[in-house]
Protein backbone atom coordinates (compact mmCIF):
# COMPACT_ATOMS: atom_id res chain seq x y z
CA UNK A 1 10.04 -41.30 23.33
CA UNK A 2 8.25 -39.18 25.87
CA UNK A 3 8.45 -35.00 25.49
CA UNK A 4 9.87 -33.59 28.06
CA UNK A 5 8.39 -30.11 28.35
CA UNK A 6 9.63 -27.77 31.17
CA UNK A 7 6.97 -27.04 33.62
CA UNK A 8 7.59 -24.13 36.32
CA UNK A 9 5.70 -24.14 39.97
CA UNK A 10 2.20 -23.16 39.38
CA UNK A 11 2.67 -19.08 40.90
CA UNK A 12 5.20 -18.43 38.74
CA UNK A 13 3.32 -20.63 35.60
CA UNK A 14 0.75 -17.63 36.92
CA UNK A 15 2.87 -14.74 36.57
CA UNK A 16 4.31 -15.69 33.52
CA UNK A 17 0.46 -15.51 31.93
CA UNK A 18 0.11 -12.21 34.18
CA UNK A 19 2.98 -10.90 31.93
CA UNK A 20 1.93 -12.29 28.86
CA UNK A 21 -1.40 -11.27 29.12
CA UNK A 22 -0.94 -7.96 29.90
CA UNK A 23 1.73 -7.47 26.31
CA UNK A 24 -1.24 -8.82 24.62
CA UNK A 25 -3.45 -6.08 25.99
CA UNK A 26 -0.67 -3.68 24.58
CA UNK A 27 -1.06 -5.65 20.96
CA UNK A 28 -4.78 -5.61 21.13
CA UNK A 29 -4.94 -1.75 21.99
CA UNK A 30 -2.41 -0.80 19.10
CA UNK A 31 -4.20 -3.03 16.56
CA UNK A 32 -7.11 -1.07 17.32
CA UNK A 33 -5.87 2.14 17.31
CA UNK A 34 -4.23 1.41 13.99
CA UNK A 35 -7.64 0.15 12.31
CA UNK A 36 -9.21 3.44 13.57
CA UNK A 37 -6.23 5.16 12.19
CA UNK A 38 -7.35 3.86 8.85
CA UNK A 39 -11.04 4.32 8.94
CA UNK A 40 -9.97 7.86 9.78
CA UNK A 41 -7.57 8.34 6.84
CA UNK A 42 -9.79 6.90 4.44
CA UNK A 43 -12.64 9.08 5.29
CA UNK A 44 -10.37 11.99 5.53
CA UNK A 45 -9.20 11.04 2.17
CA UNK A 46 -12.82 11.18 0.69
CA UNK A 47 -13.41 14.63 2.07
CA UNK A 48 -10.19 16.10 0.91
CA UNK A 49 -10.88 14.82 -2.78
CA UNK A 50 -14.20 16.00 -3.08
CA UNK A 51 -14.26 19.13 -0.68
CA UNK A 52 -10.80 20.41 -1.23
CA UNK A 53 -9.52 22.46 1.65
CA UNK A 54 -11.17 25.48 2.69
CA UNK A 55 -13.66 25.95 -0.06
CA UNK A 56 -17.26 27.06 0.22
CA UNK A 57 -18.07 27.39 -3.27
CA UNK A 58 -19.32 23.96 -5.09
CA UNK A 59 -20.56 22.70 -8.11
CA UNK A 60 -21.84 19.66 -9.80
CA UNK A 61 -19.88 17.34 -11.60
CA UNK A 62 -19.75 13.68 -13.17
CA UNK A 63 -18.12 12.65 -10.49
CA UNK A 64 -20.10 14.63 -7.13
CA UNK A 65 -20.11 17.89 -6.18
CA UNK A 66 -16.38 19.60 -6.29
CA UNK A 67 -15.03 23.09 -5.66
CA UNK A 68 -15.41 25.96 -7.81
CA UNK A 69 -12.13 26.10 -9.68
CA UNK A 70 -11.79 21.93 -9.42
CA UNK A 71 -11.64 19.97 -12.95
CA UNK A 72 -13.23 16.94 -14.03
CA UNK A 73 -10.55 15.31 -16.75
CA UNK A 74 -9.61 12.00 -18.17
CA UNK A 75 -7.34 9.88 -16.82
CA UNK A 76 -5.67 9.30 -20.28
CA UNK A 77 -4.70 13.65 -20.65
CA UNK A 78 -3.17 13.10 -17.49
CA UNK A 79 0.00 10.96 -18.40
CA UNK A 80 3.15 12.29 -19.22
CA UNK A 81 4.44 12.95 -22.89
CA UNK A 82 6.96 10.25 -22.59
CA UNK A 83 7.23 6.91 -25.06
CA UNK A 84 5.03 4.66 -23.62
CA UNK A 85 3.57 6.77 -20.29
CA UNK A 86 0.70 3.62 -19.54
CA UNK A 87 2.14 -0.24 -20.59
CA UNK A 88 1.65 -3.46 -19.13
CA UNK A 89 3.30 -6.74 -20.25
CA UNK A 90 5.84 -7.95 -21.69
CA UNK A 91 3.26 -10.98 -23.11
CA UNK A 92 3.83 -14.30 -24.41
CA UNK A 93 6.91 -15.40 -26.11
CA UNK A 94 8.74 -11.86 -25.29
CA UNK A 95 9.71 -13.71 -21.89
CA UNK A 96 9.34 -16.97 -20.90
CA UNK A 97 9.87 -17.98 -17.68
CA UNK A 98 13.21 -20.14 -18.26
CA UNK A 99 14.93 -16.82 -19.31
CA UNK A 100 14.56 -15.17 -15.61
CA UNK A 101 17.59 -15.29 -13.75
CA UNK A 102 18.96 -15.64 -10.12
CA UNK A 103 20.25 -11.76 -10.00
CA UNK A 104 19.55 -9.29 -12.30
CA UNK A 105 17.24 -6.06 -12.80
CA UNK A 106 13.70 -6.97 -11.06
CA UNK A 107 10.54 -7.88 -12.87
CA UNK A 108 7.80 -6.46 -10.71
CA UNK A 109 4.52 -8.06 -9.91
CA UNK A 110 1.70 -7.67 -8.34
CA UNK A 111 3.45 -9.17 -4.64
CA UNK A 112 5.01 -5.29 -4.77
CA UNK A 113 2.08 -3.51 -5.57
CA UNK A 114 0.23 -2.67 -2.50
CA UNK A 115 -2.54 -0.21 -1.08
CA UNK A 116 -0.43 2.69 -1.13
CA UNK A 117 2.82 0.58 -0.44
CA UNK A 118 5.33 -0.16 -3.06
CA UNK A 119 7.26 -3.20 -1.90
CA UNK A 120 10.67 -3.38 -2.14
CA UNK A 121 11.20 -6.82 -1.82
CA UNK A 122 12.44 -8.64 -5.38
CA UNK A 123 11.81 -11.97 -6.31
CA UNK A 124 12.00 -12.33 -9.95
CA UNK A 125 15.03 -11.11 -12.29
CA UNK A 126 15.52 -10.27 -16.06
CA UNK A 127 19.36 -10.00 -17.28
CA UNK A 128 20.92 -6.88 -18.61
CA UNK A 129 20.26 -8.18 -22.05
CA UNK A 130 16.87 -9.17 -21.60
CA UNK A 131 16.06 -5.68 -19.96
CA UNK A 132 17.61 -3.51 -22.57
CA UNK A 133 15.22 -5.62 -24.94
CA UNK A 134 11.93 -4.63 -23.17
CA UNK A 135 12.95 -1.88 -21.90
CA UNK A 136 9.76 -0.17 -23.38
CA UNK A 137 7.95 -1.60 -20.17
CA UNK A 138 10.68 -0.26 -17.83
CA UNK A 139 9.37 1.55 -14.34
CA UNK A 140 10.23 4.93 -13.57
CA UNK A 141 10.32 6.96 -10.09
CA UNK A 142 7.02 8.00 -8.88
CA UNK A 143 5.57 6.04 -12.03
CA UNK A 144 1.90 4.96 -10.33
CA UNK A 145 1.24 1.33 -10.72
CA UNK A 146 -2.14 -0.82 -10.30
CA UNK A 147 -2.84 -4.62 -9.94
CA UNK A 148 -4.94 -6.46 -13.12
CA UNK A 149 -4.26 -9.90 -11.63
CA UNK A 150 -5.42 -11.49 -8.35
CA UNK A 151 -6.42 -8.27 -5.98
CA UNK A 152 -7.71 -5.97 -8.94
CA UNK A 153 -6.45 -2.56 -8.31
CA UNK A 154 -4.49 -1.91 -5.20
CA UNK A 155 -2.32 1.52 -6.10
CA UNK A 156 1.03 2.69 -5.72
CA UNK A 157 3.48 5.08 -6.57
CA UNK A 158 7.18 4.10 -7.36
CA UNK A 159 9.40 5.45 -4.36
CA UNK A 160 13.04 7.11 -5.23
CA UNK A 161 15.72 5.11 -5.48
CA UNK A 162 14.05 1.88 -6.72
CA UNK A 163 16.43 1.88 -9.82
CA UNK A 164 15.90 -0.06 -13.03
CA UNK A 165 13.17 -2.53 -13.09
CA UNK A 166 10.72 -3.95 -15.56
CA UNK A 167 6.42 -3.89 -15.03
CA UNK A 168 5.44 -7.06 -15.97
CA UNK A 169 1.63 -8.34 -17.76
CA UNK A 170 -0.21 -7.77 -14.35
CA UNK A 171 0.15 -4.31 -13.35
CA UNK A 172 -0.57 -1.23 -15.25
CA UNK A 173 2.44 1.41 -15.10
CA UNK A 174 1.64 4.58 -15.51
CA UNK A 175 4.30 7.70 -15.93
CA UNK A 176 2.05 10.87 -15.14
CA UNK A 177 2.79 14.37 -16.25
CA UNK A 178 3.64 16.34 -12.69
CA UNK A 179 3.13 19.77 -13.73
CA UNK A 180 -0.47 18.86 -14.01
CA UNK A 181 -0.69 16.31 -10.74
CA UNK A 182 1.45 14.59 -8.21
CA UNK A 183 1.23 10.75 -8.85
CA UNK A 184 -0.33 10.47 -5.50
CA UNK A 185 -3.38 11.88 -6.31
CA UNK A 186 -3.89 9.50 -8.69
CA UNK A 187 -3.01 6.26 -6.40
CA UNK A 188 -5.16 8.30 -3.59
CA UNK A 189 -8.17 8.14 -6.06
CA UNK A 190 -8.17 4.51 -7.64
CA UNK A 191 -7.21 3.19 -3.88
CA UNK A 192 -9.94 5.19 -2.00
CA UNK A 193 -12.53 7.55 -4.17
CA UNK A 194 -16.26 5.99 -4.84
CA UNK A 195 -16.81 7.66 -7.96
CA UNK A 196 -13.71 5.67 -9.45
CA UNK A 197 -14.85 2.51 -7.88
CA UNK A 198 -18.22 3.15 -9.51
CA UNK A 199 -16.40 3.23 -12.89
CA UNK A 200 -14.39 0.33 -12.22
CA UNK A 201 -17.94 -1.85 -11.62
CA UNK A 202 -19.80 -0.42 -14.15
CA UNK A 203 -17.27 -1.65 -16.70
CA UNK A 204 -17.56 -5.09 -15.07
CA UNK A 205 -21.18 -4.80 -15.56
CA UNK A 206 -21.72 -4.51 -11.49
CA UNK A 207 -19.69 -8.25 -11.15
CA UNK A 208 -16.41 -8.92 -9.52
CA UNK A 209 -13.92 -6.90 -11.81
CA UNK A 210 -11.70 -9.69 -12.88
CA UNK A 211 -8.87 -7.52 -14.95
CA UNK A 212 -9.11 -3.67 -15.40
CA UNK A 213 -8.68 -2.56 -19.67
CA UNK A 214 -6.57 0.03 -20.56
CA UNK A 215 -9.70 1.65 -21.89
CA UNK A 216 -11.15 1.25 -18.20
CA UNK A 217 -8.10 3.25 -17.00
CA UNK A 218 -7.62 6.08 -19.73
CA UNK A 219 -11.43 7.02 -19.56
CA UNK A 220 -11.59 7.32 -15.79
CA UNK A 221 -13.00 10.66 -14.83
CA UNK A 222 -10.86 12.27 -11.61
CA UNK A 223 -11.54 15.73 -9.84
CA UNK A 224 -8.01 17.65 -10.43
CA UNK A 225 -7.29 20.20 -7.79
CA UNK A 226 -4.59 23.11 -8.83
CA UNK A 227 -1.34 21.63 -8.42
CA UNK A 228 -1.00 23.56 -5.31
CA UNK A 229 -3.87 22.70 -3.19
CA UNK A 230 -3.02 19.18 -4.29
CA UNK A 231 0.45 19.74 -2.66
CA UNK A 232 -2.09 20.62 0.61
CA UNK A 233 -3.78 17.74 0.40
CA UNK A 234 -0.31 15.61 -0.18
CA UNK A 235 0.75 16.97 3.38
CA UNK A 236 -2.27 16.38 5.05
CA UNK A 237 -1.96 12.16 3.76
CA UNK A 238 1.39 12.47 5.05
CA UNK A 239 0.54 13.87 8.46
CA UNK A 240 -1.44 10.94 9.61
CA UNK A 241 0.10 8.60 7.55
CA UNK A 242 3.24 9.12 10.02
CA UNK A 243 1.21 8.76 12.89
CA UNK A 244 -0.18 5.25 11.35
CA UNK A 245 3.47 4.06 10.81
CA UNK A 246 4.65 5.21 14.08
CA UNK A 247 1.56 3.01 15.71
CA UNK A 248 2.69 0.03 13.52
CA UNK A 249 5.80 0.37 14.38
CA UNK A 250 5.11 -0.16 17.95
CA UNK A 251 2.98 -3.15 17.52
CA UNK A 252 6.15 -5.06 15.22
CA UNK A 253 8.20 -3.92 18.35
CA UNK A 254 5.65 -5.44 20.93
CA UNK A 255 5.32 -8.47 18.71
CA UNK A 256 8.39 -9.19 19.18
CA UNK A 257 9.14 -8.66 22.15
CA UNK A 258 6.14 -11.32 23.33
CA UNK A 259 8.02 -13.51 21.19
CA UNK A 260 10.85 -13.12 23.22
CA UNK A 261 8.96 -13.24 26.65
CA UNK A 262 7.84 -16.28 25.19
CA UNK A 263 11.19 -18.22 24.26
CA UNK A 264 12.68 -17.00 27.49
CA UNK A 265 9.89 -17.34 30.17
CA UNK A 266 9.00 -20.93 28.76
CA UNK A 267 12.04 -22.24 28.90
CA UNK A 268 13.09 -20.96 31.77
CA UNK A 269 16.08 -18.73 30.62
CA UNK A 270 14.39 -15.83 32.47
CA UNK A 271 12.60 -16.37 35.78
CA UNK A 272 10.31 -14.63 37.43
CA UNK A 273 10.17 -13.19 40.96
CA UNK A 274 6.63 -14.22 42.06
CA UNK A 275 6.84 -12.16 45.50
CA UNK A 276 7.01 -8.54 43.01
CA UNK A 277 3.29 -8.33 42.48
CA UNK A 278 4.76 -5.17 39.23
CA UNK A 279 6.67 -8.38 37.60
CA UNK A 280 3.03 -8.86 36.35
CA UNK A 281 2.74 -5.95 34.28
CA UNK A 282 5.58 -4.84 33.43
């Protein structure tokens, strides 16, 4: 059988790419305003971790030049005093695959561990039972988690609210001790600073880094602000990381509405009036 496809006069098939066109100009423009957005945040980023905010006193470290008053420390005397503060697994026989469920508490993999975006969005389950039995690899608020698996090391922190949930074999989880750092800095650093990059490749003797050890992560060396000028900094992040999600915001919304400009201009469920020369761009 022949398709029948709905074909509209040629000035109106006209306007309708007039209007379409001109949405995509809208998409284009956001998208690029977004990935400036970025380069701006991660370069901002860079500064704020090395430079500090308004310092003018440095000196040398193992890591670059830092502030005056900045430490150099270990990753490892960063974590919390808590049973278990960096685990990954369960491994092997301690869950098999035929003992996740339909609904239950999530098992969290590397799908919700993004650059600096923890995603809420579960696919995998462990019962009650089964949690309460490896519960020693349990996630905790504002715990800071990294992939070992597939994309090695894309950073988050835990949001509030995400409730009981295990780590599974392909993330580190981290639980850090907050009177020392906010958990951010720490994601900040392993998603964005060259000096840990550097670490990360010389362990993987300058290949592609494949896994990262625990030894890897407990003997990274970080620049540690005091706890309030990392607060600073934390705002700062925030600041244009509002103005980032406000921009992407706008493109979902202008997505979808060409979507919808789509479905009803092509089919002709809306028509267009091709004597209003502003039907074209609006």
């Amino acid at each position: 059988e022949n398709l029948q496809v709905p074909v509209p006069p040629l000035p109106e098939q006209q306007k309708i790419a007039a209007i379409l066109s001109s949405v995509d100009d809208v998409i284009e423009k956001t998208r690029a305003q977004i990935d400036k957005l970025k380069d701006l945040k991660t370069g901002m980023m860079q500064e704020l971790l090395t430079k500090g905010i308004g310092h003018t006193a440095f000196k040398d470290s193992p890591v670059g030049r830092i502030p005056e008053g900045w430490e150099v420390v270990g990753l490892e005397s960063l974590l919390a005093k808590v049973d278990y503060p960096m685990r990954s697994g369960p491994f092997g026989s301690s869950l098999l695959k035929s003992e996740l469920v339909q609904k239950g508490i999530p098992y969290l993999g590397i799908d919700n561990v993004h650059v600096e975006r923890f995603e809420n969005k579960f696919r995998r389950f462990v019962s009650e039972e089964k949690f309460e039995e490896l519960k020693r690899y349990a996630v905790r608020e504002k715990d800071v988690m990294v992939t070992i698996m597939g994309t090695v090391g894309r950073c988050c922190v835990v949001p509030d609210g995400v409730g009981r949930a295990l780590s599974s074999k392909h993330v580190w989880t981290m639980t850090f001790d907050q009177e020392l750092c906010i958990p951010e800095l720490i994601c900040w650093q392993i998603n964005y600073a060259n000096w840990v990059h550097e670490q990360f490749k010389n362990e993987s003797q300058g290949g592609v880094m494949d896994s990262i050890s625990s030894k890897t992560l407990k003997g990274l060396l970080l620049p540690l602000p005091p706890i309030c000028e990392q607060q600073k900094i934390a705002e700062a992040h925030a600041r244009i990381s509002r103005v980032i999600l406000g921009k992407a915001e706008k493109l979902s919304a202008t997505t979808n509405l060409k979507k919808s400009l789509m479905q009803d201009l092509l089919t002709g469920k809306l028509r267009v009036n091709v004597d209003n020369k502003e039907n074209a761009v609006a």
